[in-house]
Protein backbone atom coordinates (compact mmCIF):
# COMPACT_ATOMS: atom_id res chain seq x y z
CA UNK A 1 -49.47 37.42 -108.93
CA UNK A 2 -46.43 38.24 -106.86
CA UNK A 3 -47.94 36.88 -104.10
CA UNK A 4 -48.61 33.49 -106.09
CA UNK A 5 -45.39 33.45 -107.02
CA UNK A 6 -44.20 33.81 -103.69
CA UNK A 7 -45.39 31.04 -102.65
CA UNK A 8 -44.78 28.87 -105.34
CA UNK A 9 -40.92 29.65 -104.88
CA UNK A 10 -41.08 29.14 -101.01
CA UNK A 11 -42.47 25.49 -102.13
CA UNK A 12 -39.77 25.10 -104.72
CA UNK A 13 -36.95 25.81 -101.96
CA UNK A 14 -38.66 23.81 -98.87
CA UNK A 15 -38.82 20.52 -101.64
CA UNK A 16 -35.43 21.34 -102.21
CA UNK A 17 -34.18 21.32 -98.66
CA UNK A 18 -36.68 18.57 -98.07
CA UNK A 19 -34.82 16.45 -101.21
CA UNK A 20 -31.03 17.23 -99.57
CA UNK A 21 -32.02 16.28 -96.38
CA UNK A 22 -33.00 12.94 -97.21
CA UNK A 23 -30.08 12.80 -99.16
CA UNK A 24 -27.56 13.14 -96.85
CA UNK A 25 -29.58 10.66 -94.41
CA UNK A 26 -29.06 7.89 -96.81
CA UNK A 27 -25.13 8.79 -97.24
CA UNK A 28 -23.61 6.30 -95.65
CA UNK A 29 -21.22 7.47 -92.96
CA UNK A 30 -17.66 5.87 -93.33
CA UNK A 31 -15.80 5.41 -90.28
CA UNK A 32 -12.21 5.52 -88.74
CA UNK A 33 -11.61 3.03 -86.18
CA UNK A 34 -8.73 1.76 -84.12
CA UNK A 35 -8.37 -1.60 -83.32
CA UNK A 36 -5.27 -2.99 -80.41
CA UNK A 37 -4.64 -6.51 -79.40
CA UNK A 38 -3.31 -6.94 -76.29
CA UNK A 39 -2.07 -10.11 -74.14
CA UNK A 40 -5.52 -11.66 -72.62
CA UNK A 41 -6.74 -14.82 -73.97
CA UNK A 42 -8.99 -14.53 -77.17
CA UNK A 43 -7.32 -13.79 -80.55
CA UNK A 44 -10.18 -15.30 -82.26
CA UNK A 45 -12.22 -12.55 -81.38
CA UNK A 46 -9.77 -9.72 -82.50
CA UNK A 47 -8.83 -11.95 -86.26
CA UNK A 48 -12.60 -11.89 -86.83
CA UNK A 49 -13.57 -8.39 -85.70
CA UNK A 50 -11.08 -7.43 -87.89
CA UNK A 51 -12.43 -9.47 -90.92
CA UNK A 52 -15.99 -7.48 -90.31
CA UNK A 53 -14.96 -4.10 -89.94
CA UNK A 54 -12.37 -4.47 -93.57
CA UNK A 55 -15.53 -5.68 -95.20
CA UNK A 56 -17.99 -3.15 -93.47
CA UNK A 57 -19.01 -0.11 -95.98
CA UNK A 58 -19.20 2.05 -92.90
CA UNK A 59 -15.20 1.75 -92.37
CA UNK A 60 -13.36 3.62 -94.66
CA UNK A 61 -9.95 3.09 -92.15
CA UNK A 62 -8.28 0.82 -90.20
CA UNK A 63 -5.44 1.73 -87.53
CA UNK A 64 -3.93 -1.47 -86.33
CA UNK A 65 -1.79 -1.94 -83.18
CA UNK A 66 -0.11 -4.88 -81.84
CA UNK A 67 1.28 -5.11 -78.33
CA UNK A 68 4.57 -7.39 -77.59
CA UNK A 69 1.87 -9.77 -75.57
CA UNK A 70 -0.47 -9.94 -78.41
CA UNK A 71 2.17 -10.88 -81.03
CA UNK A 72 2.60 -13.72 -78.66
CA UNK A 73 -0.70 -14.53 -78.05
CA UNK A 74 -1.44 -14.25 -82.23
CA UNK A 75 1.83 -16.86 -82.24
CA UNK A 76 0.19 -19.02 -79.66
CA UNK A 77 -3.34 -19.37 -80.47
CA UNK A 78 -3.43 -18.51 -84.19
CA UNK A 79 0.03 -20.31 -85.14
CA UNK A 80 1.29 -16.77 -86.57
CA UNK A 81 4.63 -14.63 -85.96
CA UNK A 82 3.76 -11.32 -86.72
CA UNK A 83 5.87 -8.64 -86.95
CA UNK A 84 6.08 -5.34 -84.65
CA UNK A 85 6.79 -3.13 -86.72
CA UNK A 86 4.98 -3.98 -89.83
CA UNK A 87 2.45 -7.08 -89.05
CA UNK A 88 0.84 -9.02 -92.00
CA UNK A 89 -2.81 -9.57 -91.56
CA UNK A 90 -3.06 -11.58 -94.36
CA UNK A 91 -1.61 -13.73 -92.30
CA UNK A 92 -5.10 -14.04 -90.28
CA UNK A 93 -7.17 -14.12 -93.62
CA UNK A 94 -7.60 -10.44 -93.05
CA UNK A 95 -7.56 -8.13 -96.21
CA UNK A 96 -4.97 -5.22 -95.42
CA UNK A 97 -6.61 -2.72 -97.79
CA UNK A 98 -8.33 -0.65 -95.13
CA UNK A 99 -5.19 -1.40 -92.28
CA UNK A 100 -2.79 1.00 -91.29
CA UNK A 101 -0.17 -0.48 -88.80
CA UNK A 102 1.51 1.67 -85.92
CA UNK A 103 4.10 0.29 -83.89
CA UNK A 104 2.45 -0.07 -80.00
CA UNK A 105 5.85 1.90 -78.82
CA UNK A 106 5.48 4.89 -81.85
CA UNK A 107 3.35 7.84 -79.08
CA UNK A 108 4.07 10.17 -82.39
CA UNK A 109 1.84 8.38 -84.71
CA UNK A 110 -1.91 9.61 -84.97
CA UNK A 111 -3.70 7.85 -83.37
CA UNK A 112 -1.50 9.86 -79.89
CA UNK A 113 -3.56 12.77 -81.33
CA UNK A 114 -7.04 13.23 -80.72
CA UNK A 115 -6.79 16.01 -83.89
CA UNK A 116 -6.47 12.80 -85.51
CA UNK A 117 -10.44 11.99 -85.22
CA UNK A 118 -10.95 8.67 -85.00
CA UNK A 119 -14.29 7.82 -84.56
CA UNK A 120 -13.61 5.18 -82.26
CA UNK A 121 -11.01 2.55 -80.45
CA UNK A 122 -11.90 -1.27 -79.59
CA UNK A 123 -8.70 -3.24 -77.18
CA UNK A 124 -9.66 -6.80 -78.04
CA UNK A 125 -9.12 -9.05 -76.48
CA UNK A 126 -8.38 -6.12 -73.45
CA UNK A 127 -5.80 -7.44 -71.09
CA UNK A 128 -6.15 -6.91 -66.93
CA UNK A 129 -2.96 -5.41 -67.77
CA UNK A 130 -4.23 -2.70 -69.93
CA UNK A 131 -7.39 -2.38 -68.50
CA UNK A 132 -5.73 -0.80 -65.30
CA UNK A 133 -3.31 1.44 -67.56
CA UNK A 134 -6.68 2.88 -69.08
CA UNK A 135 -8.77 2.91 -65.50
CA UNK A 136 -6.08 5.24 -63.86
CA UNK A 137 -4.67 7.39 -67.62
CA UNK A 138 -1.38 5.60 -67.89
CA UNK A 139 -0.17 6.39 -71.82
CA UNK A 140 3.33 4.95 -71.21
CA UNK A 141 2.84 3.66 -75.17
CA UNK A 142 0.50 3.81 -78.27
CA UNK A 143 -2.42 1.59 -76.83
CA UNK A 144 -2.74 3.49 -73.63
CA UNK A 145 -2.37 7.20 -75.23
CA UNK A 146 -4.35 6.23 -78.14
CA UNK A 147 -7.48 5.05 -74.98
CA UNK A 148 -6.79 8.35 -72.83
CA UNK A 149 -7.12 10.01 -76.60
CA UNK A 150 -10.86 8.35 -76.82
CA UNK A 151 -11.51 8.96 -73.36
CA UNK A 152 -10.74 13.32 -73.65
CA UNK A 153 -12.06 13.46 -76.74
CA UNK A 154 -15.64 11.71 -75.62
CA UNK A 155 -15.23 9.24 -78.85
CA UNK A 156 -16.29 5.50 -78.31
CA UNK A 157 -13.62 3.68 -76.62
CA UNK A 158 -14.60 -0.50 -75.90
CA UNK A 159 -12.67 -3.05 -73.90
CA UNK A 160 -13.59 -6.04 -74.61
CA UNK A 161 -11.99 -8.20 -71.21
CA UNK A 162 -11.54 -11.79 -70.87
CA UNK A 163 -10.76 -12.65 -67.78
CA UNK A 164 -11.78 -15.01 -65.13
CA UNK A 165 -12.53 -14.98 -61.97
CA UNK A 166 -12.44 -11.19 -61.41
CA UNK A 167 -10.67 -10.22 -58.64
CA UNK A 168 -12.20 -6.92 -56.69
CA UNK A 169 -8.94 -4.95 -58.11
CA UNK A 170 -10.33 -5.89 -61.48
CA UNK A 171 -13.70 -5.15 -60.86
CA UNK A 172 -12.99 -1.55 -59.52
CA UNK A 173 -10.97 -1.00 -62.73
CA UNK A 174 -13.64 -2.00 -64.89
CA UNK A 175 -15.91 0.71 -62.96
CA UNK A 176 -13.30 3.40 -63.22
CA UNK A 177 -12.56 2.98 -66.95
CA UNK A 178 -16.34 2.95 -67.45
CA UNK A 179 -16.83 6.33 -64.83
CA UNK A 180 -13.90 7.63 -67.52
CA UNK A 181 -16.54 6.77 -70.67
CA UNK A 182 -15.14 3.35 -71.36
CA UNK A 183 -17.56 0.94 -72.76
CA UNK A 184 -17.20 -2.51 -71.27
CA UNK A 185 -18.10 -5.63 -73.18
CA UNK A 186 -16.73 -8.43 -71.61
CA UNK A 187 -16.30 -11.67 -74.43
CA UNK A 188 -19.26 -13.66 -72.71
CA UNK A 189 -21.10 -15.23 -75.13
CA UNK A 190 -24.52 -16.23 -75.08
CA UNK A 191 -26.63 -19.42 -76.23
CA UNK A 192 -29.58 -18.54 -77.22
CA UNK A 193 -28.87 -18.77 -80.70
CA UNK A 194 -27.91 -22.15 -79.99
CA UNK A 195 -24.63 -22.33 -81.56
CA UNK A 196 -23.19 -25.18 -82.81
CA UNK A 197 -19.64 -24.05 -83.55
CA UNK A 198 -16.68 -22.46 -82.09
CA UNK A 199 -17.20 -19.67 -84.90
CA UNK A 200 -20.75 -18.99 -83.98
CA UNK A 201 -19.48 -17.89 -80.08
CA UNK A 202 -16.82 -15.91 -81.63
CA UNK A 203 -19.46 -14.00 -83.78
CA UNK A 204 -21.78 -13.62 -80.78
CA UNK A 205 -19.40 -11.75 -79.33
CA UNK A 206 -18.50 -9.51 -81.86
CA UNK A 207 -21.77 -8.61 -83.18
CA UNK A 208 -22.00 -6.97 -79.70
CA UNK A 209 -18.85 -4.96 -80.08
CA UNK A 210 -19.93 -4.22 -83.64
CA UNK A 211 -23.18 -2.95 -82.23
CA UNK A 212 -21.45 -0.73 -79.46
CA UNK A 213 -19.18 0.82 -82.54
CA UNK A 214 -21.98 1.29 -84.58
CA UNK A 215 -21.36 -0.71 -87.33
CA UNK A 216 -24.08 -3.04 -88.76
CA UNK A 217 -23.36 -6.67 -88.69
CA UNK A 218 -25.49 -9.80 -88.79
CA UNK A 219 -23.59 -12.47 -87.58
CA UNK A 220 -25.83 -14.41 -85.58
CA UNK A 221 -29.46 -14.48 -84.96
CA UNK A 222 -30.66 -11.61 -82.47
CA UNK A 223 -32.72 -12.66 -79.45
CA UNK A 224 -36.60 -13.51 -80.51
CA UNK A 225 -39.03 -15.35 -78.03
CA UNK A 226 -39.63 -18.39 -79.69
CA UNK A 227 -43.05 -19.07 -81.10
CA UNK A 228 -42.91 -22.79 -79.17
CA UNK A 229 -43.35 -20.53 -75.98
CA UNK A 230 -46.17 -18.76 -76.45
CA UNK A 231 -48.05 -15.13 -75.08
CA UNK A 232 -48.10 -16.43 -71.92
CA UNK A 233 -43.98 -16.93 -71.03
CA UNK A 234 -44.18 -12.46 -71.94
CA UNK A 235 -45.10 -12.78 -68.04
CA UNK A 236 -41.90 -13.79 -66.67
CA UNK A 237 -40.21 -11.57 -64.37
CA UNK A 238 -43.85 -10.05 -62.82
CA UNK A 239 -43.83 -12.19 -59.86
């Protein structure tokens, strides 16, 4: 009888573990994430990764920082004069529930601490500029403490770069920052979803970033082979 019972409360506490464990796999996890605009060509890409990640279920928080050159680029290509100090997304069409602004000169805000535990940084668009700062661990201000921060800390740091040609000085930075742990998605969309609009190349790109945070988004269509091409095009490539 003991014995019986025994076993019957071993069963009891494995279905128990058994029941918590799925539990906690379908809890999902909520993220903090930093998010820096800097002076490279491509605010589209940085207004709508913003508008994903405040509407994403995985993102509980949102640190914002604006450098001098992205206000200016934001005033350029968006039509928008956003302050330093305390910038209006809604401005963008971007809800500010999530957002918590830091000043890109403030190195005693949180996000200078990696105690802080952010789960992760995106620089988008990613200046040459900045990109060097983070290839050699220059943290002469927020953006570039707040990367070195990622970088110690082995948390998910992405640079998204638009830039064009690349000169070799660029291209060894981009190797250096991505020796460091950076992860380097340069905004270079693709076609295969045959996109139609501007806003369809915008989401391309920042799907992929979305997919390098680890937050689920479905902007676009994800590469399939078309049926049109049949079995035998799963050759390619052998020669």
């Amino acid at each position: 009888m003991i014995a019986q019972s025994g076993g019957k409360l071993s069963g009891v506490i494995a279905a128990a573990k058994l029941s918590q464990c799925r539990r906690r796999r379908s809890v999902t996890v909520v993220m903090r994430v930093i998010v820096a605009v800097t002076g490279a060509s491509g605010a589209l890409y940085a207004q709508r990764l913003l508008q994903v990640l405040v509407q994403s279920e995985q993102v509980g928080e949102l640190a914002f920082i604006l450098s001098e050159q992205g206000r200016m680029l934001f005033a350029h290509e968006l039509g928008v004069n956003l302050s330093l100090k305390q910038p209006d997304l809604r401005q963008i069409g971007v809800d500010t529930t999530k957002i918590v602004t830091f000043h890109f000169k403030d190195l005693t805000a949180s996000p200078a601490s990696g105690s802080a535990r952010y789960d992760g940084m995106v620089i988008i668009p990613c200046s040459t500029h900045t990109l060097a700062k983070v290839a050699h661990g220059l943290a002469d201000d927020l953006i570039g403490r707040a990367a070195q921060v990622m970088l110690k800390e082995r948390r998910k740091l992405i640079l998204v770069t638009r830039e064009t040609p690349l000169s070799l000085v660029t291209l060894r930075n981009m190797v250096a920052a991505a020796e460091a742990g950076a992860i380097i998605v340069d905004a270079n969309p693709g076609f295969y979803h045959l996109p139609t609009t501007l806003q369809e190349l915008v989401d391309f790109v920042v799907q992929r970033v979305c997919d390098q945070l680890g937050v689920s988004a479905e902007l676009v269509p994800r590469w399939e082979l078309p049926p049109q091409w049949g079995k035998g095009h799963r050759a390619w490539g052998r020669g």
